[in-house]
N, C-alpha and C. Protein backbone atom coordinates (compact mmCIF):
# COMPACT_ATOMS: atom_id res chain seq x y z
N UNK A 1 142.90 86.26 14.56
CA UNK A 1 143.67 85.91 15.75
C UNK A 1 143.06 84.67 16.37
N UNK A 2 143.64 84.23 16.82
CA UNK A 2 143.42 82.45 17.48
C UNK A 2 143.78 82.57 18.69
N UNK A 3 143.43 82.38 20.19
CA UNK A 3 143.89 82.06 21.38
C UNK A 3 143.17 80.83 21.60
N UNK A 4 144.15 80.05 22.62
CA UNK A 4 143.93 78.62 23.15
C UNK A 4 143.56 79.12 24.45
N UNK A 5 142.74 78.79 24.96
CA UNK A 5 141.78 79.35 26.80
C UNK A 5 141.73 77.89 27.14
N UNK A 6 142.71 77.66 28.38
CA UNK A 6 142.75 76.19 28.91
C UNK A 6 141.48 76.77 30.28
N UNK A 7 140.34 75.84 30.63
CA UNK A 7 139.53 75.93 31.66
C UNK A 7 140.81 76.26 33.20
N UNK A 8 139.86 76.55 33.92
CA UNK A 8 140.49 77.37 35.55
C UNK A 8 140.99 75.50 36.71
N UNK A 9 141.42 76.34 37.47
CA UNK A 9 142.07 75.65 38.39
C UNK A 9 141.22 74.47 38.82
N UNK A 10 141.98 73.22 38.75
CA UNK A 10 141.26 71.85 39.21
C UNK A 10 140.69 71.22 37.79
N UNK A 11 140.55 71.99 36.17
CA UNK A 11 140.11 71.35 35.45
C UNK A 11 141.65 70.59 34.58
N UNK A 12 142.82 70.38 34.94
CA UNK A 12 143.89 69.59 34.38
C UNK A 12 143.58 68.04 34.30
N UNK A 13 144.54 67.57 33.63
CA UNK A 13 144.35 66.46 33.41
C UNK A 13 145.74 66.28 32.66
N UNK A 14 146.43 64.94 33.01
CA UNK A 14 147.75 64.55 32.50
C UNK A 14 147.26 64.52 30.92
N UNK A 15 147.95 65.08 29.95
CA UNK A 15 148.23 64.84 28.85
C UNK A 15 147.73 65.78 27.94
N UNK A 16 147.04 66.70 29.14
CA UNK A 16 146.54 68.09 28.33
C UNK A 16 147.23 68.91 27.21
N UNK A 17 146.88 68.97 25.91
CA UNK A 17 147.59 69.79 24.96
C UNK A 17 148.46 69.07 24.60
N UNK A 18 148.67 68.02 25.11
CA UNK A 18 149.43 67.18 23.60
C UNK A 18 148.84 66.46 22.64
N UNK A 19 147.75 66.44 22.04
CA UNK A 19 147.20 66.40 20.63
C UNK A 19 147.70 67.82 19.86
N UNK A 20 147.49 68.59 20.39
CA UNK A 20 147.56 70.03 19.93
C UNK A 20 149.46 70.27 19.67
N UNK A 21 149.93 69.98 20.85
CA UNK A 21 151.61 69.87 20.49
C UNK A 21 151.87 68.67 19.28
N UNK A 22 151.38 67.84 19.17
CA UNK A 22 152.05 66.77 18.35
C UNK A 22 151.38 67.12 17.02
N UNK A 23 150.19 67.98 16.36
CA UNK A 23 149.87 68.02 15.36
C UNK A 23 149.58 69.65 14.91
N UNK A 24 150.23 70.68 15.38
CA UNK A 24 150.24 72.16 15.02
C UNK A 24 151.48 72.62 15.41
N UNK A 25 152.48 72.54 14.70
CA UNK A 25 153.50 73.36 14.74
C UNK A 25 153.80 74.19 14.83
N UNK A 26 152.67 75.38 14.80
CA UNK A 26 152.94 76.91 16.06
C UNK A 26 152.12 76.20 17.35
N UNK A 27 151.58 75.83 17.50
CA UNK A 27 151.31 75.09 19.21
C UNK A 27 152.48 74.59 19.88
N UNK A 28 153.33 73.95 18.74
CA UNK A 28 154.53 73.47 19.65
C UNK A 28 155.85 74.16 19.79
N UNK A 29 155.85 75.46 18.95
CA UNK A 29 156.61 76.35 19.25
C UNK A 29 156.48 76.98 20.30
N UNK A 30 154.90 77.26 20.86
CA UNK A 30 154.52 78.10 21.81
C UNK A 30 154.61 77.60 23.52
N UNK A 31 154.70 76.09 23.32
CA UNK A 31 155.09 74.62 24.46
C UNK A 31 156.10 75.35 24.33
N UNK A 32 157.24 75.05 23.30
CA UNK A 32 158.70 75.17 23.72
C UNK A 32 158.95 76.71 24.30
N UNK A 33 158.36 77.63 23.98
CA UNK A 33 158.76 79.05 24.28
C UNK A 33 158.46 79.01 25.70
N UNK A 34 157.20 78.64 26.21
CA UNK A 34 157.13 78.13 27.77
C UNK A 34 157.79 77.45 28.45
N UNK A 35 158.56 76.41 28.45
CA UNK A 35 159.12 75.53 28.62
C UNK A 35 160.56 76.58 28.77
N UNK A 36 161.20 77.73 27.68
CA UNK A 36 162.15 78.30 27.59
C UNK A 36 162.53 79.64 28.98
N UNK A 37 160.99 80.01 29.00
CA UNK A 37 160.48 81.30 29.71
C UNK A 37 159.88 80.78 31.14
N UNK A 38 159.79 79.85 31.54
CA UNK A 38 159.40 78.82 32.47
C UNK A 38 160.90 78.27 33.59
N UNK A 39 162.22 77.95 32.89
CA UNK A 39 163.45 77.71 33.22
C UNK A 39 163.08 75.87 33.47
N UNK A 40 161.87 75.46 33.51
CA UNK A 40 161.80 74.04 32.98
C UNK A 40 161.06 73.21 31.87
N UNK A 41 160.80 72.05 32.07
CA UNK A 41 160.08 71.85 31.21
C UNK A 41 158.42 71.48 31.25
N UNK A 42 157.62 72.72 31.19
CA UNK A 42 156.25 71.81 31.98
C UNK A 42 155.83 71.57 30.81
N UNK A 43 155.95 71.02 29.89
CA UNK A 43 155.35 69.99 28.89
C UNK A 43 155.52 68.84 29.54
N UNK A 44 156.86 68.37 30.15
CA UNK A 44 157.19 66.86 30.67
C UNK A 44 155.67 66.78 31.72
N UNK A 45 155.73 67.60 32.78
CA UNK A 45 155.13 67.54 33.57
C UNK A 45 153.00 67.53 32.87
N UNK A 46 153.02 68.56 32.06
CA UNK A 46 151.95 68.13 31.17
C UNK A 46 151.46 67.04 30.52
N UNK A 47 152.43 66.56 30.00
CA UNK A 47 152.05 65.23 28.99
C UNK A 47 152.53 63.99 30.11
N UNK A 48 153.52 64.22 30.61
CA UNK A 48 153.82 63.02 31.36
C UNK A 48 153.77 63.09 32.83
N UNK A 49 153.40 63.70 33.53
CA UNK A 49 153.48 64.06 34.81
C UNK A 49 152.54 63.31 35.69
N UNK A 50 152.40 63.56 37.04
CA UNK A 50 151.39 62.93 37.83
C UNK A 50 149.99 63.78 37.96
N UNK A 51 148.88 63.64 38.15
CA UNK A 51 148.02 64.56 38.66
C UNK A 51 148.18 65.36 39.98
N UNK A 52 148.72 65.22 40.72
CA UNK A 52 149.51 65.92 41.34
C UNK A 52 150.18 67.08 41.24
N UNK A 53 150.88 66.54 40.37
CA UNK A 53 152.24 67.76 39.88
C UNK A 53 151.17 68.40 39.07
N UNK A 54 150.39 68.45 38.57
CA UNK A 54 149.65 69.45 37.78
C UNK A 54 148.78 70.82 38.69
C-alpha cells in the first residue's frame, strides 16, 4: 500500500503535487476524483493558484 501524507497547515506552496500529477497516472486519477468529489477544481487552484487561495 502507498499513501501520499502532504505536511499540516501553512506548509503549501503553489504547484504542490504537480510533478506527481504530470508523471503517475494513478496520482492523476486521484487529482481528478478530488476535483470530482470536491464540486471544483482544486488542482487549478493547486498548480495554478495564488498563495492565498491555498
Amino acid at each position: 500500500m502507498i499513501a501520499y501524507v502532504f505536511p499540516g497547515q501553512g506548509a503549501q506552496y503553489v504547484g504542490m503535487g504537480k510533478e506527481m500529477h504530470d508523471h503517475y497516472h494513478t496520482a492523476r486519477e486521484l487529482f481528478q476524483k478530488a476535483n470530482s468529489i470536491l464540486g471544483f477544481r482544486i488542482t487549478d487552484v493547486m498548480f495554478e493558484g495564488t498563495e492565498e487561495d491555498l
